[in-house]
PDB file of N, CA and C in Angstrom:
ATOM      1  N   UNK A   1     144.463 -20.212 -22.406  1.00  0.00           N
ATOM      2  CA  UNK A   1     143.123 -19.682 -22.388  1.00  0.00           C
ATOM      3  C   UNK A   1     142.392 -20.261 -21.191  1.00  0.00           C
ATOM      4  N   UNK A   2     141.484 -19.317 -20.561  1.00  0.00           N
ATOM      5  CA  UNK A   2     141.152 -19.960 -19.082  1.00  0.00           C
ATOM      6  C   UNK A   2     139.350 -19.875 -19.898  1.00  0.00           C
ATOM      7  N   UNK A   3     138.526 -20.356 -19.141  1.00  0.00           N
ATOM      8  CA  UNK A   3     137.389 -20.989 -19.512  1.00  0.00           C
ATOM      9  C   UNK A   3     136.458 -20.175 -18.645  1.00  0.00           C
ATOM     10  N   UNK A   4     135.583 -19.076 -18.594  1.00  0.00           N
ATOM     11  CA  UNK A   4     134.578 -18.891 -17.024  1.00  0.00           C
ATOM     12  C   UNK A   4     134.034 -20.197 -16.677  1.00  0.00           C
ATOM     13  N   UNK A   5     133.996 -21.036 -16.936  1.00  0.00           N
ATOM     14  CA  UNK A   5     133.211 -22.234 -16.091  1.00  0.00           C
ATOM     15  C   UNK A   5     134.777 -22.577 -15.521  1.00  0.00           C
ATOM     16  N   UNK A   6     135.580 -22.883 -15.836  1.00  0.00           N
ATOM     17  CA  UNK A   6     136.665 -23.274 -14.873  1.00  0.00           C
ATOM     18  C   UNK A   6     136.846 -22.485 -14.251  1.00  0.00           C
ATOM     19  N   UNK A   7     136.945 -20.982 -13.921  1.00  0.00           N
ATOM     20  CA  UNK A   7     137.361 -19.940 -12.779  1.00  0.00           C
ATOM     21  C   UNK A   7     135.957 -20.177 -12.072  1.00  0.00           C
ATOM     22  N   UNK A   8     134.775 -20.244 -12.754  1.00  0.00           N
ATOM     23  CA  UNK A   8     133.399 -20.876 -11.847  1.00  0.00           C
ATOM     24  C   UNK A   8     133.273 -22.072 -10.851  1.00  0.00           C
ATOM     25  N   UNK A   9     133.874 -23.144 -11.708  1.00  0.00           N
ATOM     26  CA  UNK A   9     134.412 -24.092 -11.164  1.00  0.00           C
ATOM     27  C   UNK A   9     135.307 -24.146 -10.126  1.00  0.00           C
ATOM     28  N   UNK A  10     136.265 -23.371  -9.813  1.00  0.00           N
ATOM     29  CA  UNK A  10     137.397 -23.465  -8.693  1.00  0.00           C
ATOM     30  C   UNK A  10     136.849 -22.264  -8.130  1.00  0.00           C
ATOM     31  N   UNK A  11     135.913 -21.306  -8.159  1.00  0.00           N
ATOM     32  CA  UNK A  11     135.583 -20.826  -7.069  1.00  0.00           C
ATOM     33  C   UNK A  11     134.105 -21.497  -6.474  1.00  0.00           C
ATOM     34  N   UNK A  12     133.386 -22.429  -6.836  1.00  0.00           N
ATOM     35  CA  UNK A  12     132.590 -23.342  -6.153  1.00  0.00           C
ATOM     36  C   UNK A  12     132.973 -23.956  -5.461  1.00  0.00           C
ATOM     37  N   UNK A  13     134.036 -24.851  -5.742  1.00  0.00           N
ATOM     38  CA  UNK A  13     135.060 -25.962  -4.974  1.00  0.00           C
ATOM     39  C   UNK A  13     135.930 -25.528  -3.906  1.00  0.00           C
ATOM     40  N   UNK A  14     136.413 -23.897  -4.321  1.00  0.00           N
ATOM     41  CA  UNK A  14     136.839 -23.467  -3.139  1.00  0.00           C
ATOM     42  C   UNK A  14     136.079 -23.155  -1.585  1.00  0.00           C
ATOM     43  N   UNK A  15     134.770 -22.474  -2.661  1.00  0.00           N
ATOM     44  CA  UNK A  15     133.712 -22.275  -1.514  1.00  0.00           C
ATOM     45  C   UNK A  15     133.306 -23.303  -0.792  1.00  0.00           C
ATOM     46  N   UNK A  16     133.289 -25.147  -1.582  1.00  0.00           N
ATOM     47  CA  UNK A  16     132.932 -25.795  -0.548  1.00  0.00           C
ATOM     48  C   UNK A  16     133.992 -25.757   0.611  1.00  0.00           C
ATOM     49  N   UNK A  17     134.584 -25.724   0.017  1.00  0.00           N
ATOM     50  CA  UNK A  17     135.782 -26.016   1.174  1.00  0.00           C
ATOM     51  C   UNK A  17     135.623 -24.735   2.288  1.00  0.00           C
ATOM     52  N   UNK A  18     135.458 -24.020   2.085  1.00  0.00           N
ATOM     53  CA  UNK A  18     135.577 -23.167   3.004  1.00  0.00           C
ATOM     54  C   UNK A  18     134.007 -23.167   4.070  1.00  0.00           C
ATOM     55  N   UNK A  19     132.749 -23.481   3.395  1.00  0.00           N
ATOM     56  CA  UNK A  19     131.417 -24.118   3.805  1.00  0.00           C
ATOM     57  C   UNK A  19     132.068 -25.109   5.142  1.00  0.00           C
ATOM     58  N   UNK A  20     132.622 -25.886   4.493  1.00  0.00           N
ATOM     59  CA  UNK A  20     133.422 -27.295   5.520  1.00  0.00           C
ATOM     60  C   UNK A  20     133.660 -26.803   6.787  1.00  0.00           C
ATOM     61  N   UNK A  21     134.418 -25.847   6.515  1.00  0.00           N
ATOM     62  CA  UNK A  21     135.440 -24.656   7.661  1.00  0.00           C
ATOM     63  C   UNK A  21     136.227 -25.583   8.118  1.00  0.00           C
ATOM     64  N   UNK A  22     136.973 -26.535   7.915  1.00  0.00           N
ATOM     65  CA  UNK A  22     138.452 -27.350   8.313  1.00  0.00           C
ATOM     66  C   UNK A  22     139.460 -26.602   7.352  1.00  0.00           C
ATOM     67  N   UNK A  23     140.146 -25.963   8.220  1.00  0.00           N
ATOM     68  CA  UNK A  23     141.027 -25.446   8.054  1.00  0.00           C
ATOM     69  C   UNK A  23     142.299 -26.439   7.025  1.00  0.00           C
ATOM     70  N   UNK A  24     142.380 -27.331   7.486  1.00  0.00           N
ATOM     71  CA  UNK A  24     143.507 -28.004   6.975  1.00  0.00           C
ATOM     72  C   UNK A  24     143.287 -28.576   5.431  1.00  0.00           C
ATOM     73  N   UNK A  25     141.634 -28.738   5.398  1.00  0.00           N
ATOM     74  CA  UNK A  25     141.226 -29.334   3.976  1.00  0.00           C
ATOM     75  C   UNK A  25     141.104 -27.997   3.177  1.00  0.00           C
ATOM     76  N   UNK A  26     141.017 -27.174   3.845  1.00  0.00           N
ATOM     77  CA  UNK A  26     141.456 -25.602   2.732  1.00  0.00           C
ATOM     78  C   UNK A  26     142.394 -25.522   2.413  1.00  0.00           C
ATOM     79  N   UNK A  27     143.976 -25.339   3.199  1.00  0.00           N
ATOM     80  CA  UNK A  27     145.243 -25.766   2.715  1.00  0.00           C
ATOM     81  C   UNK A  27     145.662 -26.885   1.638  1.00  0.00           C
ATOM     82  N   UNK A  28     145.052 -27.849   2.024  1.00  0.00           N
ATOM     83  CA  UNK A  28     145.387 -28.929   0.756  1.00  0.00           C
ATOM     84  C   UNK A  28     144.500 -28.880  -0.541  1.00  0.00           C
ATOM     85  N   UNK A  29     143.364 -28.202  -0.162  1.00  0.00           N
ATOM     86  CA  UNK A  29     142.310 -28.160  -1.160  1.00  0.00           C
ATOM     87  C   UNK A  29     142.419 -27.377  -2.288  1.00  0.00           C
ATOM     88  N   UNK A  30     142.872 -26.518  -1.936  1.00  0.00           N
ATOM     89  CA  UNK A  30     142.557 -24.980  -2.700  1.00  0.00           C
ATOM     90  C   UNK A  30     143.921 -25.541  -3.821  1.00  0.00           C
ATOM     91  N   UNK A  31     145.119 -25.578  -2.568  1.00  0.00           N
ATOM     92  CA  UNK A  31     146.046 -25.942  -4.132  1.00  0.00           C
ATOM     93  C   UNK A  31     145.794 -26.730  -5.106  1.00  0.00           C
ATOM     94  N   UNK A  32     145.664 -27.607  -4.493  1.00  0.00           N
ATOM     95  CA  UNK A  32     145.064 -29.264  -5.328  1.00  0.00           C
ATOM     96  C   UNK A  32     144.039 -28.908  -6.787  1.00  0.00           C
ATOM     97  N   UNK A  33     143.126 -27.601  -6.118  1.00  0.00           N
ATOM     98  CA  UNK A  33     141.838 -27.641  -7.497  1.00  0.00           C
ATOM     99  C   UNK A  33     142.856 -26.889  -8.061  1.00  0.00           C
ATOM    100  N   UNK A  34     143.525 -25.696  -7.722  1.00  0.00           N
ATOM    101  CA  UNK A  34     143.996 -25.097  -8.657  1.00  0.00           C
ATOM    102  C   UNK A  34     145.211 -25.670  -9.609  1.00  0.00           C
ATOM    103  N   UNK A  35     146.098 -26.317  -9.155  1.00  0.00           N
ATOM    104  CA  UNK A  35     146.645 -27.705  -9.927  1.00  0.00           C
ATOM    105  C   UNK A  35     146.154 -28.616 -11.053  1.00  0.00           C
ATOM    106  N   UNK A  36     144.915 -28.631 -10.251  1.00  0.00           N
ATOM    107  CA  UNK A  36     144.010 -29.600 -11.572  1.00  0.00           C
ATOM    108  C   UNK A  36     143.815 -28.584 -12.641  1.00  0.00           C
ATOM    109  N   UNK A  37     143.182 -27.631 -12.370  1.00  0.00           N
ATOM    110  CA  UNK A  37     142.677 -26.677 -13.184  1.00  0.00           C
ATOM    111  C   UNK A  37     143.905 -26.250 -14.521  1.00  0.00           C
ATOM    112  N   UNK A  38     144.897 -25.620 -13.494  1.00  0.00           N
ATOM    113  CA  UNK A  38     145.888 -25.175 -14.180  1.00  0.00           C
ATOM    114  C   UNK A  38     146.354 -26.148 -15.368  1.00  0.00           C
ATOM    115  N   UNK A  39     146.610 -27.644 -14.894  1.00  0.00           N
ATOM    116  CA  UNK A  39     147.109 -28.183 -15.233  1.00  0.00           C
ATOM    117  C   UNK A  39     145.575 -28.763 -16.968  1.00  0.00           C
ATOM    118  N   UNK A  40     144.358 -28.519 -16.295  1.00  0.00           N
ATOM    119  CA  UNK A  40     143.216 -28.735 -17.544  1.00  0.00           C
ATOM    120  C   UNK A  40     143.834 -27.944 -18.560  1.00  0.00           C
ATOM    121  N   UNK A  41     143.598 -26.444 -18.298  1.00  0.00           N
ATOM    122  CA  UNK A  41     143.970 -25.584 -18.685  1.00  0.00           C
ATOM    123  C   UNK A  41     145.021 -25.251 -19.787  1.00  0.00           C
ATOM    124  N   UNK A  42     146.446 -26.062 -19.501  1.00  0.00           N
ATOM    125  CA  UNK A  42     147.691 -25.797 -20.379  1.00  0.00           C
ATOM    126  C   UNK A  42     147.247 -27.227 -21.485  1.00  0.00           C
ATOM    127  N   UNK A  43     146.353 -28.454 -21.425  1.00  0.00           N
ATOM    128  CA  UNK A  43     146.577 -29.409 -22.279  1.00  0.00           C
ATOM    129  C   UNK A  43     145.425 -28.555 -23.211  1.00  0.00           C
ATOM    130  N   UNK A  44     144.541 -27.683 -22.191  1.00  0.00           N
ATOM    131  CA  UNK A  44     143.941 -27.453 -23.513  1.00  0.00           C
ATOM    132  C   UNK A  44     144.307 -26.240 -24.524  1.00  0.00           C
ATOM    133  N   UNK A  45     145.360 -25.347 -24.121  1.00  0.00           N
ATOM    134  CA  UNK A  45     145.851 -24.464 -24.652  1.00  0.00           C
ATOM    135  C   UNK A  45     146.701 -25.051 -25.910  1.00  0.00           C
ATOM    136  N   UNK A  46     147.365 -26.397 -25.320  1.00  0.00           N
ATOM    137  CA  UNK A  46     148.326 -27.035 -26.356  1.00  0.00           C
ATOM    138  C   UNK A  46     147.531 -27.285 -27.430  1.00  0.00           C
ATOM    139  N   UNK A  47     146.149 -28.011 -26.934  1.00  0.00           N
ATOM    140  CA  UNK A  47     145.533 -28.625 -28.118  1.00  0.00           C
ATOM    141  C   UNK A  47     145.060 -27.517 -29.114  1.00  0.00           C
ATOM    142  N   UNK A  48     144.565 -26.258 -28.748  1.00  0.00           N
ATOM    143  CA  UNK A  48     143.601 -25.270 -29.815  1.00  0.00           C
ATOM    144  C   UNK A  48     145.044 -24.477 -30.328  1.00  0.00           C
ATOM    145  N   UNK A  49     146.064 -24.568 -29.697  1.00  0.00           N
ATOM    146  CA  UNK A  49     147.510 -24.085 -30.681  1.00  0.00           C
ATOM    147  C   UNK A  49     147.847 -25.138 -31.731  1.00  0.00           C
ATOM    148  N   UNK A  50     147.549 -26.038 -31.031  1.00  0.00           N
ATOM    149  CA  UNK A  50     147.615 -27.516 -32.472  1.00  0.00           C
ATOM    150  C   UNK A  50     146.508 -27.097 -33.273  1.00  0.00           C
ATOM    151  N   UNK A  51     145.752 -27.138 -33.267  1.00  0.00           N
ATOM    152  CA  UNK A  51     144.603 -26.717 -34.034  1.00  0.00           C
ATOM    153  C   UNK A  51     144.268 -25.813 -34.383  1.00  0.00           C
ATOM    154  N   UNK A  52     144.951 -24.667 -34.353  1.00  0.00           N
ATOM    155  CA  UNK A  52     144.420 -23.056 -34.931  1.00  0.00           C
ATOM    156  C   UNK A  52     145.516 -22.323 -35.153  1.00  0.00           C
ATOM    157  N   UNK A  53     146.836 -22.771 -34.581  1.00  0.00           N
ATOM    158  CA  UNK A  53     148.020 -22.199 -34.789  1.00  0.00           C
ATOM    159  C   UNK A  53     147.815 -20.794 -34.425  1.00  0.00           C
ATOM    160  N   UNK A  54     148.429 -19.938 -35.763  1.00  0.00           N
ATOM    161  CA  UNK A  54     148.460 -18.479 -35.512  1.00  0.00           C
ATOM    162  C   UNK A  54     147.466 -17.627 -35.171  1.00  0.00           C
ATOM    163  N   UNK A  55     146.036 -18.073 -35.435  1.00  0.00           N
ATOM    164  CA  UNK A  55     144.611 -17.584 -35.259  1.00  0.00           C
ATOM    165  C   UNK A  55     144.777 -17.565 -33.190  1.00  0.00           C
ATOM    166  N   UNK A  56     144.789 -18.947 -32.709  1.00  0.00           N
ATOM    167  CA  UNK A  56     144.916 -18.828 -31.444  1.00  0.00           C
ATOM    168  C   UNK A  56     145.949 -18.185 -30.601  1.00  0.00           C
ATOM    169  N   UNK A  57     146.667 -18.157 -30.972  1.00  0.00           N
ATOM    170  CA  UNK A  57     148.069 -17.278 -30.816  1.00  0.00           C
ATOM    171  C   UNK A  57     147.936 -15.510 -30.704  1.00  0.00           C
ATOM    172  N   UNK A  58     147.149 -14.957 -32.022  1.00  0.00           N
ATOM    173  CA  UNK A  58     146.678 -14.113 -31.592  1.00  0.00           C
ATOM    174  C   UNK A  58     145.445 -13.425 -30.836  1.00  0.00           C
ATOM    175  N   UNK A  59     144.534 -14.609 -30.543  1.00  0.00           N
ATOM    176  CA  UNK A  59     143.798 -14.494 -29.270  1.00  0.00           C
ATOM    177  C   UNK A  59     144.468 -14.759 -28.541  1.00  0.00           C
ATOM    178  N   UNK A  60     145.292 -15.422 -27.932  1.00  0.00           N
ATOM    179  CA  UNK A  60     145.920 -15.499 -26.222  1.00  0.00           C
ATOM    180  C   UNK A  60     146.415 -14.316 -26.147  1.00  0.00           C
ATOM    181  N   UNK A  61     147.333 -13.384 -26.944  1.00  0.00           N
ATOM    182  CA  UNK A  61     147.554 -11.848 -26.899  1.00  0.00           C
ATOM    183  C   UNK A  61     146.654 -10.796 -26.610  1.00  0.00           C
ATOM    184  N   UNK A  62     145.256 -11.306 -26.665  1.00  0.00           N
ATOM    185  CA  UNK A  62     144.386 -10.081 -26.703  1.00  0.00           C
ATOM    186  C   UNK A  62     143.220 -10.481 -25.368  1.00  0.00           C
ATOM    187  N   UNK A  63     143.337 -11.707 -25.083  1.00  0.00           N
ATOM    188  CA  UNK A  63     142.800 -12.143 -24.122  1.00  0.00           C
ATOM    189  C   UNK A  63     143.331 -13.025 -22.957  1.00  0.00           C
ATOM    190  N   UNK A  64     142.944 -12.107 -21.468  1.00  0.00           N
ATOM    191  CA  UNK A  64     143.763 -12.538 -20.246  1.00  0.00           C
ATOM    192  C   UNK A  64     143.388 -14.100 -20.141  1.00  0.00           C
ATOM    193  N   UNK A  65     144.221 -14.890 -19.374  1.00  0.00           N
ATOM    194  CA  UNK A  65     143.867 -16.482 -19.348  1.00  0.00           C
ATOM    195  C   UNK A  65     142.817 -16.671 -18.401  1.00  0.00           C
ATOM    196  N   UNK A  66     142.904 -15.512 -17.404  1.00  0.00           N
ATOM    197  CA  UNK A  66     142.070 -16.112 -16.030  1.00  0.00           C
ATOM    198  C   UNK A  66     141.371 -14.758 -15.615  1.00  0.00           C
ATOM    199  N   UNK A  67     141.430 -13.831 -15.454  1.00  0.00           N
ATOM    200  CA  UNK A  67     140.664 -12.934 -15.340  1.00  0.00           C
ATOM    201  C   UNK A  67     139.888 -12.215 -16.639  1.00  0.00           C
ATOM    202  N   UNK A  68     138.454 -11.981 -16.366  1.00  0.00           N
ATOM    203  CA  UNK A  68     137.884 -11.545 -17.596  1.00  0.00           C
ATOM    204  C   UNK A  68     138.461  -9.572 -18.002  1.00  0.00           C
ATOM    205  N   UNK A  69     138.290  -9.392 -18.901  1.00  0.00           N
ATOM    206  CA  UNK A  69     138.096  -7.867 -19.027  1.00  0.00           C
ATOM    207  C   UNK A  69     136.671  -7.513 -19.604  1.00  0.00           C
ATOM    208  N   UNK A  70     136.165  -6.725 -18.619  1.00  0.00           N
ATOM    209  CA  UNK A  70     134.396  -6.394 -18.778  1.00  0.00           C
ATOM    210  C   UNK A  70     134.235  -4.854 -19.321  1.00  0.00           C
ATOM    211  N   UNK A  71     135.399  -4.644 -19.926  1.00  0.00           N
ATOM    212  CA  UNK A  71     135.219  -3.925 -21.297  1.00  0.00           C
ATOM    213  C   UNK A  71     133.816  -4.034 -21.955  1.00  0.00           C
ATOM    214  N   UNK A  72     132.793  -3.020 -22.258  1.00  0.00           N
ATOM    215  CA  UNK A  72     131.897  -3.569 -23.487  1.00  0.00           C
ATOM    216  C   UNK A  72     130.897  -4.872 -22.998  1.00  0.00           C
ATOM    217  N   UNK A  73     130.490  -5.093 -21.750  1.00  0.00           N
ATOM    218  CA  UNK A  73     129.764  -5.959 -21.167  1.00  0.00           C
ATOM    219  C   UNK A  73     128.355  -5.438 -21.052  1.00  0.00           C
ATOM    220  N   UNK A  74     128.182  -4.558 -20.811  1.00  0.00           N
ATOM    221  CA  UNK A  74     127.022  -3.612 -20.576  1.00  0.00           C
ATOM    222  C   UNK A  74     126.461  -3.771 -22.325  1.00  0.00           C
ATOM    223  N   UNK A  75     127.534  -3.338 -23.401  1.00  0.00           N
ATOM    224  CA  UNK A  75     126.671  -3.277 -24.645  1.00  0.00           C
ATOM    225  C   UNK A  75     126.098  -4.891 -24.854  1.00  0.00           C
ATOM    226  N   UNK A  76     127.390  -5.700 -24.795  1.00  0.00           N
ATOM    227  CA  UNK A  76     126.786  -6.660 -25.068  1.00  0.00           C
ATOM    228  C   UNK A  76     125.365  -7.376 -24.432  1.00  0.00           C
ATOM    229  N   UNK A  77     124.783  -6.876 -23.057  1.00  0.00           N
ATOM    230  CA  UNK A  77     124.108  -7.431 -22.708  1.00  0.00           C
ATOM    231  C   UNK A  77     122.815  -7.088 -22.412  1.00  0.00           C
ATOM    232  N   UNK A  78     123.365  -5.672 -23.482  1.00  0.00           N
ATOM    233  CA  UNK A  78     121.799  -5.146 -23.095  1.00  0.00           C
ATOM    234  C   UNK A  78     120.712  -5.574 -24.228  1.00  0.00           C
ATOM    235  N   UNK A  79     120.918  -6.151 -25.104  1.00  0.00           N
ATOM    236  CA  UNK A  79     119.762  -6.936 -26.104  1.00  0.00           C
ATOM    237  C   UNK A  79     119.324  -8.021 -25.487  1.00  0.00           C
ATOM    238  N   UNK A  80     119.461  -8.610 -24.159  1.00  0.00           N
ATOM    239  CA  UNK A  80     119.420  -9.995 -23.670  1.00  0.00           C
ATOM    240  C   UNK A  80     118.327  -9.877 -22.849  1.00  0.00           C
ATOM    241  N   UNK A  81     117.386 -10.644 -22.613  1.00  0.00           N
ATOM    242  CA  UNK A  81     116.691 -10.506 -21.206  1.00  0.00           C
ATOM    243  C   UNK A  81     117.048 -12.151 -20.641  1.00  0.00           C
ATOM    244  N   UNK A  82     116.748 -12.022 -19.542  1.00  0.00           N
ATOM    245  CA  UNK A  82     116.949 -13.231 -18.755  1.00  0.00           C
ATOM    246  C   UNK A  82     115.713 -14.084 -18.189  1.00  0.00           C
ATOM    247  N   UNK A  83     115.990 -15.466 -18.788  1.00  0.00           N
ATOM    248  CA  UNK A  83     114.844 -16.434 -18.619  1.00  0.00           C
ATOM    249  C   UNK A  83     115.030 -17.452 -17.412  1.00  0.00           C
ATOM    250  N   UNK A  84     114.273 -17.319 -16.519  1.00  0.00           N
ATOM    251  CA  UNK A  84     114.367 -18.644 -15.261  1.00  0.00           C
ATOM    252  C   UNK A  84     114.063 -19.762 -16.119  1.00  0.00           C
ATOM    253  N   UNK A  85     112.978 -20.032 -16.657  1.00  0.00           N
ATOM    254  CA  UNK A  85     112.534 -21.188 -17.269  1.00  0.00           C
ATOM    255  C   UNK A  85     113.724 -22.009 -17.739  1.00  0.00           C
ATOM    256  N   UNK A  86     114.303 -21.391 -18.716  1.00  0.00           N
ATOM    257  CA  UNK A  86     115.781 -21.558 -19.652  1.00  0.00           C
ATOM    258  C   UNK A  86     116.602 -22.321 -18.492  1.00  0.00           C
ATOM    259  N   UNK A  87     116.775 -21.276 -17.689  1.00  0.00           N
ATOM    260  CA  UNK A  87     117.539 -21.701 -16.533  1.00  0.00           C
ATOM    261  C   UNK A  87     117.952 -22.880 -15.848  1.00  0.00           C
ATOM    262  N   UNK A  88     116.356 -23.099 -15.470  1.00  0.00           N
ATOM    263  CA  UNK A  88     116.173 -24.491 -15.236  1.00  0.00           C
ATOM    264  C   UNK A  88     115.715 -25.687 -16.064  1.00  0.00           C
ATOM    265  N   UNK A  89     115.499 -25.135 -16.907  1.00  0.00           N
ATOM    266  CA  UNK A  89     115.737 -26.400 -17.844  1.00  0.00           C
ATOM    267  C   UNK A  89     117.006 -27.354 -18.660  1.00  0.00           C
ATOM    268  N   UNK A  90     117.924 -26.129 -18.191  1.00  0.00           N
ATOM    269  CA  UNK A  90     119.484 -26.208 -19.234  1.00  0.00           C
ATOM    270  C   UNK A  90     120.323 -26.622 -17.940  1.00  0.00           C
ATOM    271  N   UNK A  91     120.347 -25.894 -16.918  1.00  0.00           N
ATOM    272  CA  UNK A  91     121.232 -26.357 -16.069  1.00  0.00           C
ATOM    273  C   UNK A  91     120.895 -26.779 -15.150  1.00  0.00           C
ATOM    274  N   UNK A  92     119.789 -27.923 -14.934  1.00  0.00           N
ATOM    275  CA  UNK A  92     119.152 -28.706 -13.930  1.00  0.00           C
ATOM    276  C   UNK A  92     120.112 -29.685 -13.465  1.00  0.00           C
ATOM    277  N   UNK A  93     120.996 -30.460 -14.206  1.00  0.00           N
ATOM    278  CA  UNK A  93     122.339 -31.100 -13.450  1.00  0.00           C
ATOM    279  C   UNK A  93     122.633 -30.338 -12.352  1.00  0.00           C
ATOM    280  N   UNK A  94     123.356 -29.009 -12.933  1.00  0.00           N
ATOM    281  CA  UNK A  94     124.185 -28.354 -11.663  1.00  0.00           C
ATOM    282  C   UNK A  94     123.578 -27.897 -10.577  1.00  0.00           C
ATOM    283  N   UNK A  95     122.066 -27.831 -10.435  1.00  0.00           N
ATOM    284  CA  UNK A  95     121.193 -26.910  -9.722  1.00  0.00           C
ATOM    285  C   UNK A  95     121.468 -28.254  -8.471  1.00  0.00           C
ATOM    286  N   UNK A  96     120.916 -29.439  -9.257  1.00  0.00           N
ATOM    287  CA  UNK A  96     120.826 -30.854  -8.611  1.00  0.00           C
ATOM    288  C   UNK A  96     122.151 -31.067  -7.873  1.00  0.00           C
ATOM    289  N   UNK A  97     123.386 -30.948  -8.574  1.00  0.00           N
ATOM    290  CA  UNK A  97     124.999 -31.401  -8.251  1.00  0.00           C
ATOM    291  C   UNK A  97     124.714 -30.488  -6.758  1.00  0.00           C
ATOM    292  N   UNK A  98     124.508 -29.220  -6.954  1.00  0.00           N
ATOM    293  CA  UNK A  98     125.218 -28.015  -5.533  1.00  0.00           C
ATOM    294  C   UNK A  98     123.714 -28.217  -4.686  1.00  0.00           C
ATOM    295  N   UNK A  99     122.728 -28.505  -4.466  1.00  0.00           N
ATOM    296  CA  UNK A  99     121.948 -28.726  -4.221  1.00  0.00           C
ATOM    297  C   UNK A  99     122.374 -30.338  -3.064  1.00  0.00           C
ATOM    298  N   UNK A 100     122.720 -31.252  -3.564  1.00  0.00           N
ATOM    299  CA  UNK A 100     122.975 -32.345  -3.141  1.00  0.00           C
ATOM    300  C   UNK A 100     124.427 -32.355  -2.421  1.00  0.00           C
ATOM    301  N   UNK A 101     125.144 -31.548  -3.370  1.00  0.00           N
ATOM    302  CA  UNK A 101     126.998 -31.287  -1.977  1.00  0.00           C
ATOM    303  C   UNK A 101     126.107 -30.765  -0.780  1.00  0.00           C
ATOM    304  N   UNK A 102     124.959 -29.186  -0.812  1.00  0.00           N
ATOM    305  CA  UNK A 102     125.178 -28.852   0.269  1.00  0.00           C
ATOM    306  C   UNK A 102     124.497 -29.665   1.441  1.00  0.00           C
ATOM    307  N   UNK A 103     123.326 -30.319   0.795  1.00  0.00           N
ATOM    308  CA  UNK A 103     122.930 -31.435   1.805  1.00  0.00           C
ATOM    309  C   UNK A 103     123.470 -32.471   2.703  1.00  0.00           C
ATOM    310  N   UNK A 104     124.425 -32.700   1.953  1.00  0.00           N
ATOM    311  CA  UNK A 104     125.546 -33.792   2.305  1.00  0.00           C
ATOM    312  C   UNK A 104     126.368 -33.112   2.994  1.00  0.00           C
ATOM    313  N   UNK A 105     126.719 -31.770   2.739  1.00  0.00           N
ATOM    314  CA  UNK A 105     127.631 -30.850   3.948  1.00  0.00           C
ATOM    315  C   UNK A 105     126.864 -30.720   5.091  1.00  0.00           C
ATOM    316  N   UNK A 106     125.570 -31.030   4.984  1.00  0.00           N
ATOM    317  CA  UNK A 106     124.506 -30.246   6.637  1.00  0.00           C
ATOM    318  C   UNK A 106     124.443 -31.388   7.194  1.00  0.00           C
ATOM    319  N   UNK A 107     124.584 -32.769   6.593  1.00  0.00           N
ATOM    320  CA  UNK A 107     124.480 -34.176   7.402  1.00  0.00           C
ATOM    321  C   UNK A 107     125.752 -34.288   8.173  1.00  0.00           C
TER     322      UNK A 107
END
């Protein structure tokens, strides 16, 4: 099972890298996150098969690991409106985290 914050995650990390523009830290980079990832990825697949057995089993059948299917996205999202406030109040870490890489990339 793949996570959207981890495919979020390795396409941020990729992007820094590519922000960088050193070629050579893209080559080593890109594999490297996706390694980590992959490798997050299968301990946590082991663990929710330890823990849910046949229930998880037949979600990994019905759902891709790493690409979403946006099947039915539109219904789901049309009862939703979208709050900045929320926004920044919930994910003020990360605003702060990419906020502070890119500063540190312009120095």
């Amino acid at each position: 099972m793949s996570d959207p914050l981890y495919v979020g995650n390795i396409l941020i990390a990729t992007g820094f890298l590519v922000v960088l523009g050193r070629g050579w830290l893209i080559l080593l980079g890109v594999p490297l996150i996706l390694f980590i990832y992959s490798a997050i990825v299968s301990a946590e697949e082991e663990y929710l098969s330890r823990k849910f057995g046949g229930l998880y089993a037949d979600y990994r059948e019905r759902v891709n690991c790493w690409l979403p299917d946006w099947t039915g996205l539109r219904e789901s999202l049309a009862p939703m409106r979208f709050n900045w406030q929320r926004v920044l109040v919930k994910e003020y870490n990360t605003i702060f985290a990419v906020l502070a890489a890119l500063l540190l990339i312009q120095t």
